[in-house]
PDB file of N, CA and C in Angstrom:
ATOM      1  N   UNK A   1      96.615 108.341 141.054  1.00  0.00           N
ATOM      2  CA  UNK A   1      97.701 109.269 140.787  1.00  0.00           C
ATOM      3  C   UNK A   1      98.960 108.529 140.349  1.00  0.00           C
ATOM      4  N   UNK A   2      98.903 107.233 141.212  1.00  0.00           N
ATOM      5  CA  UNK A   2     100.552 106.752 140.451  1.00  0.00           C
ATOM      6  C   UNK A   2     100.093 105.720 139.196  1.00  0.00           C
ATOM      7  N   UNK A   3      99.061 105.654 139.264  1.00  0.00           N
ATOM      8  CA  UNK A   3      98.968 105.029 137.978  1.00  0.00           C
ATOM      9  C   UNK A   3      99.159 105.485 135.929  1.00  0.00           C
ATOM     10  N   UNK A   4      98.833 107.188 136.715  1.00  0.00           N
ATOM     11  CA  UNK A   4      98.524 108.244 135.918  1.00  0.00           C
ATOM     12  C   UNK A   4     100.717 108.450 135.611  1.00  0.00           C
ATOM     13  N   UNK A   5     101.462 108.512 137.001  1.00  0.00           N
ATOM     14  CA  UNK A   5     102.667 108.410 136.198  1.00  0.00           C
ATOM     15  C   UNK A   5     102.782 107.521 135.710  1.00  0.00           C
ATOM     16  N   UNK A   6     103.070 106.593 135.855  1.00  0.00           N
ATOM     17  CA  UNK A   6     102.905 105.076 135.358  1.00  0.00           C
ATOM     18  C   UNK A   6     103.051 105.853 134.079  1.00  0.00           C
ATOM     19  N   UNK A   7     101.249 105.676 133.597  1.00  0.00           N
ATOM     20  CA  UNK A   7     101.190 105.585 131.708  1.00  0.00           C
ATOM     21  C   UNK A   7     102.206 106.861 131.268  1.00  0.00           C
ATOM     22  N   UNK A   8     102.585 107.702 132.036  1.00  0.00           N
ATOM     23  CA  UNK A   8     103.388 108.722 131.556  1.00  0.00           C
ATOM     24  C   UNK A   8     104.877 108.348 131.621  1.00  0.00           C
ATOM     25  N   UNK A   9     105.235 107.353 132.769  1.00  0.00           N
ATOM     26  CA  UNK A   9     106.528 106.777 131.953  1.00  0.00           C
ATOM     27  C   UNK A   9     106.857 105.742 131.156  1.00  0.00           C
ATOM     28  N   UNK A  10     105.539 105.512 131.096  1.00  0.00           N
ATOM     29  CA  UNK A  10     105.424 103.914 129.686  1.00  0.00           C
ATOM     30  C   UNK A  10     105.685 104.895 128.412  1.00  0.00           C
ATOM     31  N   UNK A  11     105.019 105.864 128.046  1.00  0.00           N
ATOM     32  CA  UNK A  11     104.923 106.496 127.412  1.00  0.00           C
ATOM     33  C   UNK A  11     106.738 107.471 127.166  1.00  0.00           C
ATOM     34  N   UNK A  12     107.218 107.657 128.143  1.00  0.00           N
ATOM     35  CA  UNK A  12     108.500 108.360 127.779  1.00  0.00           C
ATOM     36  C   UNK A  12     109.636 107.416 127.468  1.00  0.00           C
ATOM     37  N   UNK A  13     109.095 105.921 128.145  1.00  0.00           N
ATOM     38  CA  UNK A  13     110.092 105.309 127.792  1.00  0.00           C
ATOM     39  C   UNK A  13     110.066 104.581 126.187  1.00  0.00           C
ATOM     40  N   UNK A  14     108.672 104.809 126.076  1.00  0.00           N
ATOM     41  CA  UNK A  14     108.405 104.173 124.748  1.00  0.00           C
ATOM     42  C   UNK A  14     109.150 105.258 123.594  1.00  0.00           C
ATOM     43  N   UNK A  15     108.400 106.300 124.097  1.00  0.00           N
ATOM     44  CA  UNK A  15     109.222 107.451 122.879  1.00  0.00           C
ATOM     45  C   UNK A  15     110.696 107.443 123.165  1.00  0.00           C
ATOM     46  N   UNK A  16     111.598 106.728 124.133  1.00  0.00           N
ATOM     47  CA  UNK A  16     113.180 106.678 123.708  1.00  0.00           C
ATOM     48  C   UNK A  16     113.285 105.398 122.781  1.00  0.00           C
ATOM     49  N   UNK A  17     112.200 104.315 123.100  1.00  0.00           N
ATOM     50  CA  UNK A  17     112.560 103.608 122.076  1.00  0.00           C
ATOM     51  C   UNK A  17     112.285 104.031 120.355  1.00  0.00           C
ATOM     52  N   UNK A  18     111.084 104.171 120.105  1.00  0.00           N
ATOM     53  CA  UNK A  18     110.879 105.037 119.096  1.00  0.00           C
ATOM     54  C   UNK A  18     112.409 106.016 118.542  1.00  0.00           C
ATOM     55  N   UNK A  19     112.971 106.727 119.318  1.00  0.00           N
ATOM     56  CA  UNK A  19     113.921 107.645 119.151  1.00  0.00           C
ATOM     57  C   UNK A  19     115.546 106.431 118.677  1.00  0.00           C
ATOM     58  N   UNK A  20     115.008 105.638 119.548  1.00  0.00           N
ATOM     59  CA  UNK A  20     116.041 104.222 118.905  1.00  0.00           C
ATOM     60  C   UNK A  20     116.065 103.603 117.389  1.00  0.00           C
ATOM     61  N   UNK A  21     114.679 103.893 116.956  1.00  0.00           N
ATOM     62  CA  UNK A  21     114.377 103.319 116.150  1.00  0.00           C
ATOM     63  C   UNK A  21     114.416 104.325 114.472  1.00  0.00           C
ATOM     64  N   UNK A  22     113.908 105.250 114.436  1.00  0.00           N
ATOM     65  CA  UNK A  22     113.803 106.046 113.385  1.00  0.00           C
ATOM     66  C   UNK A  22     115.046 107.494 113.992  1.00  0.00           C
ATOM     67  N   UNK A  23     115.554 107.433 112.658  1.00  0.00           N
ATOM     68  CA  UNK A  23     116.475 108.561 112.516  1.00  0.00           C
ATOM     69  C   UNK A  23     116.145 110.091 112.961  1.00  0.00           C
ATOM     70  N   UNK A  24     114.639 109.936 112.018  1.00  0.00           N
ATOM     71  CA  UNK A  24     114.299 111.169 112.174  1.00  0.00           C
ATOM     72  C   UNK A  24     112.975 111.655 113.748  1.00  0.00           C
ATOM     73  N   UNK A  25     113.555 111.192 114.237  1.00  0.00           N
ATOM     74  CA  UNK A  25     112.683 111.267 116.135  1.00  0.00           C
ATOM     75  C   UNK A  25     114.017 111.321 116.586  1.00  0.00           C
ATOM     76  N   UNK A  26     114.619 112.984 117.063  1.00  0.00           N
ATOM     77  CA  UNK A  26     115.576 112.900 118.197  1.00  0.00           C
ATOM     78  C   UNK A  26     115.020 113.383 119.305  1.00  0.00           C
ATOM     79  N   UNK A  27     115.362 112.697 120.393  1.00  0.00           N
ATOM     80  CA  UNK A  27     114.932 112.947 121.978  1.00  0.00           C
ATOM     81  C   UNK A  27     116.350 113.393 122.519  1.00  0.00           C
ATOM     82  N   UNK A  28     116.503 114.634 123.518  1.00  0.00           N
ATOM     83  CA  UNK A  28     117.809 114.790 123.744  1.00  0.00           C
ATOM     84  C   UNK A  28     118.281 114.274 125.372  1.00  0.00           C
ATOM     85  N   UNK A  29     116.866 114.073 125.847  1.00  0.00           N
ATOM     86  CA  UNK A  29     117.122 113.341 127.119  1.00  0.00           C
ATOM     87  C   UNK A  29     116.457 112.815 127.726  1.00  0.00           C
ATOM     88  N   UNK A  30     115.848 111.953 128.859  1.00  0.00           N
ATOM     89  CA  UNK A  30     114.809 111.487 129.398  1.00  0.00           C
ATOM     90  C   UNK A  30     114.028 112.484 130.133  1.00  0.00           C
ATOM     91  N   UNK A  31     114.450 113.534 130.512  1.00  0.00           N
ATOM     92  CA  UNK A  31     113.423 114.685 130.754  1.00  0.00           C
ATOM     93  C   UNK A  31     112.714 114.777 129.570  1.00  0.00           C
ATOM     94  N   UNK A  32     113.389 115.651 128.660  1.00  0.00           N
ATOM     95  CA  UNK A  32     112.568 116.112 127.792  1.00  0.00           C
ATOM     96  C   UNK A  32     111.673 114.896 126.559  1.00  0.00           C
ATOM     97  N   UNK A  33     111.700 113.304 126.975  1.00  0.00           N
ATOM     98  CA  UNK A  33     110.818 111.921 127.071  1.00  0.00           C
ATOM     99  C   UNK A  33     109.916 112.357 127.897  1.00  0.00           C
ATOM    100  N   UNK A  34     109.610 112.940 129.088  1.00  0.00           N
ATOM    101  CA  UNK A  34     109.082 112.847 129.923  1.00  0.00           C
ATOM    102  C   UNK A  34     108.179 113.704 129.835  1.00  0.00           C
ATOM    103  N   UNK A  35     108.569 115.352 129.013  1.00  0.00           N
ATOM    104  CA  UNK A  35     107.871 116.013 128.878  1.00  0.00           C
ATOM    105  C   UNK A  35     107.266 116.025 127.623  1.00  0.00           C
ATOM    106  N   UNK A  36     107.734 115.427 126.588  1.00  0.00           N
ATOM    107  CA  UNK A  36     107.199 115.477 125.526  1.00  0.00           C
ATOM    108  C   UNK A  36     105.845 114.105 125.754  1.00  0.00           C
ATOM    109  N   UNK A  37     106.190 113.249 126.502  1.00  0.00           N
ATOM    110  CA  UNK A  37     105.243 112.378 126.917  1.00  0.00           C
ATOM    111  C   UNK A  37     103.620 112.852 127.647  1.00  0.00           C
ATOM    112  N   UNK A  38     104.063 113.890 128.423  1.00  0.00           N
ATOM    113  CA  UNK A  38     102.803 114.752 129.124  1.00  0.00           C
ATOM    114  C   UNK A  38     102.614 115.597 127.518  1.00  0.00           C
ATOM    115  N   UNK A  39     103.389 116.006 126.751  1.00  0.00           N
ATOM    116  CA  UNK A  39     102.441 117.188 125.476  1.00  0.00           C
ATOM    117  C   UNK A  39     101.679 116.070 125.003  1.00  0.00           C
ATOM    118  N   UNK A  40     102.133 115.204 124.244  1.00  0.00           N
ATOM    119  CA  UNK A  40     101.713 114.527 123.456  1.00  0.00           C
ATOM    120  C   UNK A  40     100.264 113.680 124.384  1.00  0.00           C
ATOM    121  N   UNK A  41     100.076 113.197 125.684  1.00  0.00           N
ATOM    122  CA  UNK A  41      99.239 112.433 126.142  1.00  0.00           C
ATOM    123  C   UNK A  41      97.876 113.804 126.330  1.00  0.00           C
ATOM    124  N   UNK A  42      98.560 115.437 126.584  1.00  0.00           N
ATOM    125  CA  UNK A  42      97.492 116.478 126.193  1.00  0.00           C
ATOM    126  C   UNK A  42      97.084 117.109 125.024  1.00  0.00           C
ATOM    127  N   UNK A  43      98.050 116.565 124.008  1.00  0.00           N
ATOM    128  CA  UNK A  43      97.439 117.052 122.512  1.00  0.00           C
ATOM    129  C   UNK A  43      96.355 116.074 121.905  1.00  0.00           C
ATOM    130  N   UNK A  44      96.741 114.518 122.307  1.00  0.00           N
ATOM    131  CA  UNK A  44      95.621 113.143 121.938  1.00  0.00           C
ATOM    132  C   UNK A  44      94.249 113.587 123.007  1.00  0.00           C
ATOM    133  N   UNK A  45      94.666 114.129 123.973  1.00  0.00           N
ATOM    134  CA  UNK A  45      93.169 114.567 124.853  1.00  0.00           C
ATOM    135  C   UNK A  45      92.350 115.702 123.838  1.00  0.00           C
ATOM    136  N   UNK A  46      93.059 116.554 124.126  1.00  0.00           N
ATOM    137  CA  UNK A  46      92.217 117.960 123.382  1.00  0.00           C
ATOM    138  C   UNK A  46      92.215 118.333 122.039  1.00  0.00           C
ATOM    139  N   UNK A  47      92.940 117.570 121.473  1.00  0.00           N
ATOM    140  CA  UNK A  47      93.701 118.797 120.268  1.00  0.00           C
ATOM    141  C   UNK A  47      92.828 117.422 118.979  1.00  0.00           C
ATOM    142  N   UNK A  48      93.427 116.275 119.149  1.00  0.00           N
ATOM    143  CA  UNK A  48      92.988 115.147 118.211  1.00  0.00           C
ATOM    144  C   UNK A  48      91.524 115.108 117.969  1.00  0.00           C
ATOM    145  N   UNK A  49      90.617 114.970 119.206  1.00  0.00           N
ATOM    146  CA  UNK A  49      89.505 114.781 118.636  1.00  0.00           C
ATOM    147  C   UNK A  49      88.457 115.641 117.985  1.00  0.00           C
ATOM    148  N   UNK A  50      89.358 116.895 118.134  1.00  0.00           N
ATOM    149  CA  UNK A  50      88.217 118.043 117.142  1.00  0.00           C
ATOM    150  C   UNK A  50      88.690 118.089 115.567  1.00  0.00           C
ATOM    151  N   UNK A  51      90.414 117.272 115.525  1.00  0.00           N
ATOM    152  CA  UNK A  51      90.779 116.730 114.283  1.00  0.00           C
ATOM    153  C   UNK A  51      90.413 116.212 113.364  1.00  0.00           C
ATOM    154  N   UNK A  52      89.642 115.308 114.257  1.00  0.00           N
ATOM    155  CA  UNK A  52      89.199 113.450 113.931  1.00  0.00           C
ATOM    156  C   UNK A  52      87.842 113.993 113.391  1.00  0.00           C
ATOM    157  N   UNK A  53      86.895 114.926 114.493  1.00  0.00           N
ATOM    158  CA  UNK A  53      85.781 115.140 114.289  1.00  0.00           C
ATOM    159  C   UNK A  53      85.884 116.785 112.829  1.00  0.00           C
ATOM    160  N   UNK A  54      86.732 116.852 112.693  1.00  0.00           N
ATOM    161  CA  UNK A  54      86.876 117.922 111.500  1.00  0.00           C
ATOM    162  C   UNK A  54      87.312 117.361 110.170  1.00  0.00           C
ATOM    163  N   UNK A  55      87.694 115.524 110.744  1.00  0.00           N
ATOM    164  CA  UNK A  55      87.852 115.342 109.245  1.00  0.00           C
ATOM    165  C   UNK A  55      87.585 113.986 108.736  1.00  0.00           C
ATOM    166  N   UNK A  56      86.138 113.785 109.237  1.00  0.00           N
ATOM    167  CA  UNK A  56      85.563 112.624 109.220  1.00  0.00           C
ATOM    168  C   UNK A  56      85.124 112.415 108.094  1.00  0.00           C
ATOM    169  N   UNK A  57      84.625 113.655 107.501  1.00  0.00           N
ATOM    170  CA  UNK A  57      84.595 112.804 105.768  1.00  0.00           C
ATOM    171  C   UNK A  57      85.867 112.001 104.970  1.00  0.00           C
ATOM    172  N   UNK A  58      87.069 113.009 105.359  1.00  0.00           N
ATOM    173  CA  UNK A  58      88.045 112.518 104.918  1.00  0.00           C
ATOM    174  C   UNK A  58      88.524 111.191 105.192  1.00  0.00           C
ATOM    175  N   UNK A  59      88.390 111.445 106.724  1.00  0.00           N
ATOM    176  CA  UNK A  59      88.792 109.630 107.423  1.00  0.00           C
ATOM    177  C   UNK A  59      87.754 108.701 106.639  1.00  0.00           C
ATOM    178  N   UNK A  60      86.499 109.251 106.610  1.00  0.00           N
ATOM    179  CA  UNK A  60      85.431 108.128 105.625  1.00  0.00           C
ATOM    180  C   UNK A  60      85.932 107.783 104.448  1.00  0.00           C
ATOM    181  N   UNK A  61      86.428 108.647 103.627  1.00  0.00           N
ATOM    182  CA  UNK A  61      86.706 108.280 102.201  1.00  0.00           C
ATOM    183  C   UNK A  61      87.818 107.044 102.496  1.00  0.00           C
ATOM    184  N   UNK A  62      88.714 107.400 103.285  1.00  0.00           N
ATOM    185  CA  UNK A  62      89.915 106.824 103.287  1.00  0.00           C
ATOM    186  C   UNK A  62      89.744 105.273 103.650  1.00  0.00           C
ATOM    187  N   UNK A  63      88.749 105.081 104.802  1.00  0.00           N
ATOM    188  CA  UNK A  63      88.497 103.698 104.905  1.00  0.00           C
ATOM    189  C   UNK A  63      89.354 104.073 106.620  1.00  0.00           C
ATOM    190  N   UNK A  64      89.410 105.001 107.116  1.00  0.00           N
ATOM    191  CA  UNK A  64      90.273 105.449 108.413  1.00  0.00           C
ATOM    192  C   UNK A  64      91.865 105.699 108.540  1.00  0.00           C
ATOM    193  N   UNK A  65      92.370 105.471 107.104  1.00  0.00           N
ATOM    194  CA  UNK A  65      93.508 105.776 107.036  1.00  0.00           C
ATOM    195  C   UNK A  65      94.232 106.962 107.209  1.00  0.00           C
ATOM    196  N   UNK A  66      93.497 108.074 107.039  1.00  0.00           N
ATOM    197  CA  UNK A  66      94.055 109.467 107.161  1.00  0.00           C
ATOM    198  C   UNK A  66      94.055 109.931 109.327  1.00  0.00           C
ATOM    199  N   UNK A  67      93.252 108.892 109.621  1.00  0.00           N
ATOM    200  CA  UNK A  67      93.781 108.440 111.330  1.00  0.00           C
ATOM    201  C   UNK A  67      95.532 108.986 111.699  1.00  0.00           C
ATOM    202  N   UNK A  68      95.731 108.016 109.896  1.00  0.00           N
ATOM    203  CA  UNK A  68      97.721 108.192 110.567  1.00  0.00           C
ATOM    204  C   UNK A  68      98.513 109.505 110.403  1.00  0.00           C
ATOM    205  N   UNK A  69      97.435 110.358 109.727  1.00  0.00           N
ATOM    206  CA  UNK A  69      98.470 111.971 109.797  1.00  0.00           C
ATOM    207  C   UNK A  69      97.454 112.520 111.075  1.00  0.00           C
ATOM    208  N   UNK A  70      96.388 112.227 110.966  1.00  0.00           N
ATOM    209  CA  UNK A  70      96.001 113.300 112.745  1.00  0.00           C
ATOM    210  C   UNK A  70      97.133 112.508 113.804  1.00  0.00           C
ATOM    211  N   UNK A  71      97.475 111.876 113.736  1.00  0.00           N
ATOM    212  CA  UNK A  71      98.378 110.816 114.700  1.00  0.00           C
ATOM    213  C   UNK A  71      99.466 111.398 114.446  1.00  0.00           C
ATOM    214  N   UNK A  72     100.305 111.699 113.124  1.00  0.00           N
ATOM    215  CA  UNK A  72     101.653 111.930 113.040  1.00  0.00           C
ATOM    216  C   UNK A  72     101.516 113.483 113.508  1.00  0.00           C
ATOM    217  N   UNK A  73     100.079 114.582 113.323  1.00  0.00           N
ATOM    218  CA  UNK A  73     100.133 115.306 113.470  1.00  0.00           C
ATOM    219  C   UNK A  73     100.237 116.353 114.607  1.00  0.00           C
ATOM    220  N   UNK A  74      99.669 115.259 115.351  1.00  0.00           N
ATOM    221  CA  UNK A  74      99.719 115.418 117.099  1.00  0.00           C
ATOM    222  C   UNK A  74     101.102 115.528 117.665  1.00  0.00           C
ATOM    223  N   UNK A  75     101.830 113.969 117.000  1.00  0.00           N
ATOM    224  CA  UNK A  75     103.154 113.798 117.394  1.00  0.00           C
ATOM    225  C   UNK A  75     104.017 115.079 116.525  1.00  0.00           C
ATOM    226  N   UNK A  76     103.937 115.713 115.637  1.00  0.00           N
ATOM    227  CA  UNK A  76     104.915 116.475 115.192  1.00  0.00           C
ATOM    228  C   UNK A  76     104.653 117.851 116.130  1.00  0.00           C
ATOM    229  N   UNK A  77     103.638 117.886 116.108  1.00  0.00           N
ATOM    230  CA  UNK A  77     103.163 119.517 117.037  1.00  0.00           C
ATOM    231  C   UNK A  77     103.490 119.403 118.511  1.00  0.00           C
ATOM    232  N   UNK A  78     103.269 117.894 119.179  1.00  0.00           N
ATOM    233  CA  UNK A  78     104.437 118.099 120.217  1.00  0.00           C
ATOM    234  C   UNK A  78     105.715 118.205 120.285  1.00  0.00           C
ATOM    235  N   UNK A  79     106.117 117.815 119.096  1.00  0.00           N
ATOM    236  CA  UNK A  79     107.887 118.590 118.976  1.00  0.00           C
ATOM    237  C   UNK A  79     107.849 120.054 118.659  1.00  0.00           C
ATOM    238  N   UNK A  80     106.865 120.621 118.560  1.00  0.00           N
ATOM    239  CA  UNK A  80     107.192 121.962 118.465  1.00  0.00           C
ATOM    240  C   UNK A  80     107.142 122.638 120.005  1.00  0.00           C
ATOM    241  N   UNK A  81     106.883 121.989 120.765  1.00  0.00           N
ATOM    242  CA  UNK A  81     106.477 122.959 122.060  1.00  0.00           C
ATOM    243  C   UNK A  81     107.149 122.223 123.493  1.00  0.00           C
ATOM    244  N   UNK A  82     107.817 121.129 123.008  1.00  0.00           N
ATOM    245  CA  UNK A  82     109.072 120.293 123.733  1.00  0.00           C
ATOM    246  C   UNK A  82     110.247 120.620 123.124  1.00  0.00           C
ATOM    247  N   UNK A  83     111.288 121.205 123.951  1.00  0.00           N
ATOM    248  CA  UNK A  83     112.502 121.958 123.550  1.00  0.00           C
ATOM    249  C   UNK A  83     112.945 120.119 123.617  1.00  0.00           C
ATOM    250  N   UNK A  84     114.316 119.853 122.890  1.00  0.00           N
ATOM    251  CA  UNK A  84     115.338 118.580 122.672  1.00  0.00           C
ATOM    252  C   UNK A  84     114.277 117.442 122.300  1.00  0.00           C
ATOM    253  N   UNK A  85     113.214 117.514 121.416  1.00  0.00           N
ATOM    254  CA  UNK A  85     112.274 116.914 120.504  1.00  0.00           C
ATOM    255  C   UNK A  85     111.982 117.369 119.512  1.00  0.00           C
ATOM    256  N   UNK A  86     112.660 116.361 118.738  1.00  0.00           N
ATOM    257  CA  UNK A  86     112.385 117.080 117.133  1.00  0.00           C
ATOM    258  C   UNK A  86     111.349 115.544 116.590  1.00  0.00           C
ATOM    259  N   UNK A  87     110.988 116.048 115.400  1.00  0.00           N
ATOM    260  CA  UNK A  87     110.421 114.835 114.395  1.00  0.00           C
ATOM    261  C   UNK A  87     110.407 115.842 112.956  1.00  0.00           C
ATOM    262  N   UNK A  88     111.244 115.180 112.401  1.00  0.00           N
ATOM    263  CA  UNK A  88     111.613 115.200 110.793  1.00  0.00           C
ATOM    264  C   UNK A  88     111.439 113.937 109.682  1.00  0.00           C
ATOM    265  N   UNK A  89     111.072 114.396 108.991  1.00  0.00           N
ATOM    266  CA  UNK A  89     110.693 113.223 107.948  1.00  0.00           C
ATOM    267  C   UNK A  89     109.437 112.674 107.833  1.00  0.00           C
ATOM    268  N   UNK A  90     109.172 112.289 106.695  1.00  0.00           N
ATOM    269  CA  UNK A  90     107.931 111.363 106.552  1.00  0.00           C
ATOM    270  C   UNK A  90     107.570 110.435 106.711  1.00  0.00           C
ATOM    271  N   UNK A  91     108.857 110.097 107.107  1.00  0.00           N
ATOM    272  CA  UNK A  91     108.732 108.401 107.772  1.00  0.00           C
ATOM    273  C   UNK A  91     108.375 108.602 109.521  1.00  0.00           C
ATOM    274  N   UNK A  92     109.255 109.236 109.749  1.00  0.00           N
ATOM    275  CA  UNK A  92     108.739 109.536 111.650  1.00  0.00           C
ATOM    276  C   UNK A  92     107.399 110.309 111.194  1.00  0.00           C
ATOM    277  N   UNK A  93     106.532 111.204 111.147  1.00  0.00           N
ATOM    278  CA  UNK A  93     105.855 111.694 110.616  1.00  0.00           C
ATOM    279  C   UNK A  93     104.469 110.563 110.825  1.00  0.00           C
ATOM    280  N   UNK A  94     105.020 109.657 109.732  1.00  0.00           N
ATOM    281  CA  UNK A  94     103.553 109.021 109.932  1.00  0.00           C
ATOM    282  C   UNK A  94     104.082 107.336 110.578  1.00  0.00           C
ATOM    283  N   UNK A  95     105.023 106.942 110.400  1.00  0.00           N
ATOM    284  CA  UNK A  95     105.094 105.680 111.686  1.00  0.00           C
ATOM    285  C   UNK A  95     105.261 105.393 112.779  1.00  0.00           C
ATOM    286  N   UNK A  96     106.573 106.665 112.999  1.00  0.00           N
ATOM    287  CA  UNK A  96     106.622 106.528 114.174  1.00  0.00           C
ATOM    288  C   UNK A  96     105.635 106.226 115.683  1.00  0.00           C
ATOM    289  N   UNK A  97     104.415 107.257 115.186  1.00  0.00           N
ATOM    290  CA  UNK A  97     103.557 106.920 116.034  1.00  0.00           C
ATOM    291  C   UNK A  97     102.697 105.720 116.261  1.00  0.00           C
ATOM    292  N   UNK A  98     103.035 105.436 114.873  1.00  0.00           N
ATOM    293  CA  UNK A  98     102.041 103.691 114.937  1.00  0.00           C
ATOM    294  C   UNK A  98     102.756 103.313 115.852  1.00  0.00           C
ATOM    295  N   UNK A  99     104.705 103.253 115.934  1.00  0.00           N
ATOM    296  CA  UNK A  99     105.704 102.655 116.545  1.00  0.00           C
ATOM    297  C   UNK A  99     105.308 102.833 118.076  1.00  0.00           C
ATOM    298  N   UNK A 100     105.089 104.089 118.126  1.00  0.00           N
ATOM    299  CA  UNK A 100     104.811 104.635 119.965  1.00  0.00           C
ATOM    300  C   UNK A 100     103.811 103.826 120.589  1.00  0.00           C
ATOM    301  N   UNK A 101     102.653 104.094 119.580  1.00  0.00           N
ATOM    302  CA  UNK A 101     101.069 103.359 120.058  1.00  0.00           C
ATOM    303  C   UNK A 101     101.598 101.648 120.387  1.00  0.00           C
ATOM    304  N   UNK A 102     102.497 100.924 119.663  1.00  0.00           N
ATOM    305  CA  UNK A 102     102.605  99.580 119.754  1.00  0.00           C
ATOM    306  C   UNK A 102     103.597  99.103 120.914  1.00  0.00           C
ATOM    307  N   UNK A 103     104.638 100.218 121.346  1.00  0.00           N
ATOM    308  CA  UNK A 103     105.393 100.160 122.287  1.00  0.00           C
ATOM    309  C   UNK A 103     104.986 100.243 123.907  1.00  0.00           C
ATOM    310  N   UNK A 104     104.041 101.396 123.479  1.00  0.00           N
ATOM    311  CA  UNK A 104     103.356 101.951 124.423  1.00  0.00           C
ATOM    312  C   UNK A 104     102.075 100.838 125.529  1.00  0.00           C
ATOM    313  N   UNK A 105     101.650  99.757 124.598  1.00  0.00           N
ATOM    314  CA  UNK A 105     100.689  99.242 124.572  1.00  0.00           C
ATOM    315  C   UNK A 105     101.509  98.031 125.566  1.00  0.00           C
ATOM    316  N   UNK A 106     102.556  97.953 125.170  1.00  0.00           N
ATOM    317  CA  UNK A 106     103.145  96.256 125.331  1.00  0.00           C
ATOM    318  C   UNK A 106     103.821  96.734 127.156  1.00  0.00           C
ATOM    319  N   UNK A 107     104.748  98.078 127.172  1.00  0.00           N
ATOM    320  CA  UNK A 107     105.068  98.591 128.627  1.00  0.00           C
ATOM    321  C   UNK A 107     103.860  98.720 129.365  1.00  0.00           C
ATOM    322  N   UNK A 108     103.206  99.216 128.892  1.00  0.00           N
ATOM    323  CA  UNK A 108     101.794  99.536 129.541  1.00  0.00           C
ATOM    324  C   UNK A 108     101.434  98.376 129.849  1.00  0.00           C
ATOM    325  N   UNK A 109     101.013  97.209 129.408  1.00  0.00           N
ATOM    326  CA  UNK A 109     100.506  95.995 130.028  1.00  0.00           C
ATOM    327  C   UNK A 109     101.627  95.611 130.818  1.00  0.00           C
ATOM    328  N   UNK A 110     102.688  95.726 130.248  1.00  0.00           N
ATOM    329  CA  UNK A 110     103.681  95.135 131.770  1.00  0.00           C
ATOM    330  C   UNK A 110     103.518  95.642 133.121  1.00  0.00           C
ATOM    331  N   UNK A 111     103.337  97.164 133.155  1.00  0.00           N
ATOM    332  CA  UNK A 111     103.146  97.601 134.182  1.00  0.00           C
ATOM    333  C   UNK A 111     101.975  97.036 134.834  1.00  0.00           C
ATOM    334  N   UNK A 112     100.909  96.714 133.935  1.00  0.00           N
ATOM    335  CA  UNK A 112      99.694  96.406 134.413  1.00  0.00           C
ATOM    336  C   UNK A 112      99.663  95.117 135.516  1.00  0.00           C
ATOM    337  N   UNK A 113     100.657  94.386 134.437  1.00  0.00           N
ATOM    338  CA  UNK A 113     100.663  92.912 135.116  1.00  0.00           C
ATOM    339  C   UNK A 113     101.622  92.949 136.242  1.00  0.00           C
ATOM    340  N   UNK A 114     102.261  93.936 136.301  1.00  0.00           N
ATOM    341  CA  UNK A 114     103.552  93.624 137.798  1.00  0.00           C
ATOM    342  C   UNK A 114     103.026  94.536 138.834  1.00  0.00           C
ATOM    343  N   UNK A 115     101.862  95.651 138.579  1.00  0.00           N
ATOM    344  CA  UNK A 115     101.248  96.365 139.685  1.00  0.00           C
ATOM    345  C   UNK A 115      99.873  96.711 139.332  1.00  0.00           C
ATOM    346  N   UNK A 116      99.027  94.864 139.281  1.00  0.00           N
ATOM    347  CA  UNK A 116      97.754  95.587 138.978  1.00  0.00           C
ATOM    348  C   UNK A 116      96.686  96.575 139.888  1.00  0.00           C
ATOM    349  N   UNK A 117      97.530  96.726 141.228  1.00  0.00           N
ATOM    350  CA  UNK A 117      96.281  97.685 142.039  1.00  0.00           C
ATOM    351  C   UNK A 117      96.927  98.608 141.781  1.00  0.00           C
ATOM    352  N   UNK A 118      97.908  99.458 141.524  1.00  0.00           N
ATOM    353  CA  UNK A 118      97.753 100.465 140.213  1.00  0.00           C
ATOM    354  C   UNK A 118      97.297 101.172 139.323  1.00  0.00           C
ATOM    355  N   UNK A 119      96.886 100.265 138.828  1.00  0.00           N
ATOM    356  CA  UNK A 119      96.487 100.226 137.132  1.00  0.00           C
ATOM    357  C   UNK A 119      94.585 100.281 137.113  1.00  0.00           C
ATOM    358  N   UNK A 120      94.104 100.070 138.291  1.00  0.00           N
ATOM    359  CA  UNK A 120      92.570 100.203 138.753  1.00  0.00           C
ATOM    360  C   UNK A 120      92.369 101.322 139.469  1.00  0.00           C
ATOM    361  N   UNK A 121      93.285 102.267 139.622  1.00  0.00           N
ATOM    362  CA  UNK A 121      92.965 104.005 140.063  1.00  0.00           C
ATOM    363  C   UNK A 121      92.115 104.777 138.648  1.00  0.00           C
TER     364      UNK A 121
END
């Protein structure tokens, strides 16, 4: 269970950095980081992989590149259903989330390494 917040505040803190970073990602507070962190960690559960699996020819042609709009697409549709989260532009759109996934990855191992009986729930 606390490991499960954990990745959910790696994850909110990552999306303020993200929100640091590109213009078009405004976050209006660390709540609504927090909650847009729980949409987004339940839209990559449910919502992505019937995406992925609806557009696997496409991802085939592409060589897996079209990965980065089911990705931006996840992330934009959780700004629709997190009030003080927006994502505008085509640049947040499709990097930002590369940005999240790489932020996300690096807090996340920190946590790992400063509380690994944690991180084994």
């Amino acid at each position: 269970m606390l490991g499960t917040l954990l990745t959910l505040l790696a994850t909110a803190l990552s999306l303020l950095v993200v929100d640091i970073i590109f213009s078009g990602v405004d976050l209006a507070n660390f709540p609504a980081a927090m909650v847009a962190a729980l949409v987004i960690g339940i839209l990559n559960s449910s919502v992505k992989p019937a995406l992925t699996l609806l557009s696997l020819p496409i991802n085939i042609l592409s060589l897996g590149a079209f990965t980065l709009v089911i990705n931006g697409l996840c992330f934009w549709l959780a700004s629709l259903f997190v009030p003080g989260f927006h994502v505008a532009g085509l640049l947040a759109f499709l990097v930002a989330p590369v940005v999240l996934s790489f932020v996300n990855t690096f807090i996340g191992n920190y946590f790992a390494e400063k509380y690994p009986d944690l991180s084994n729930n």
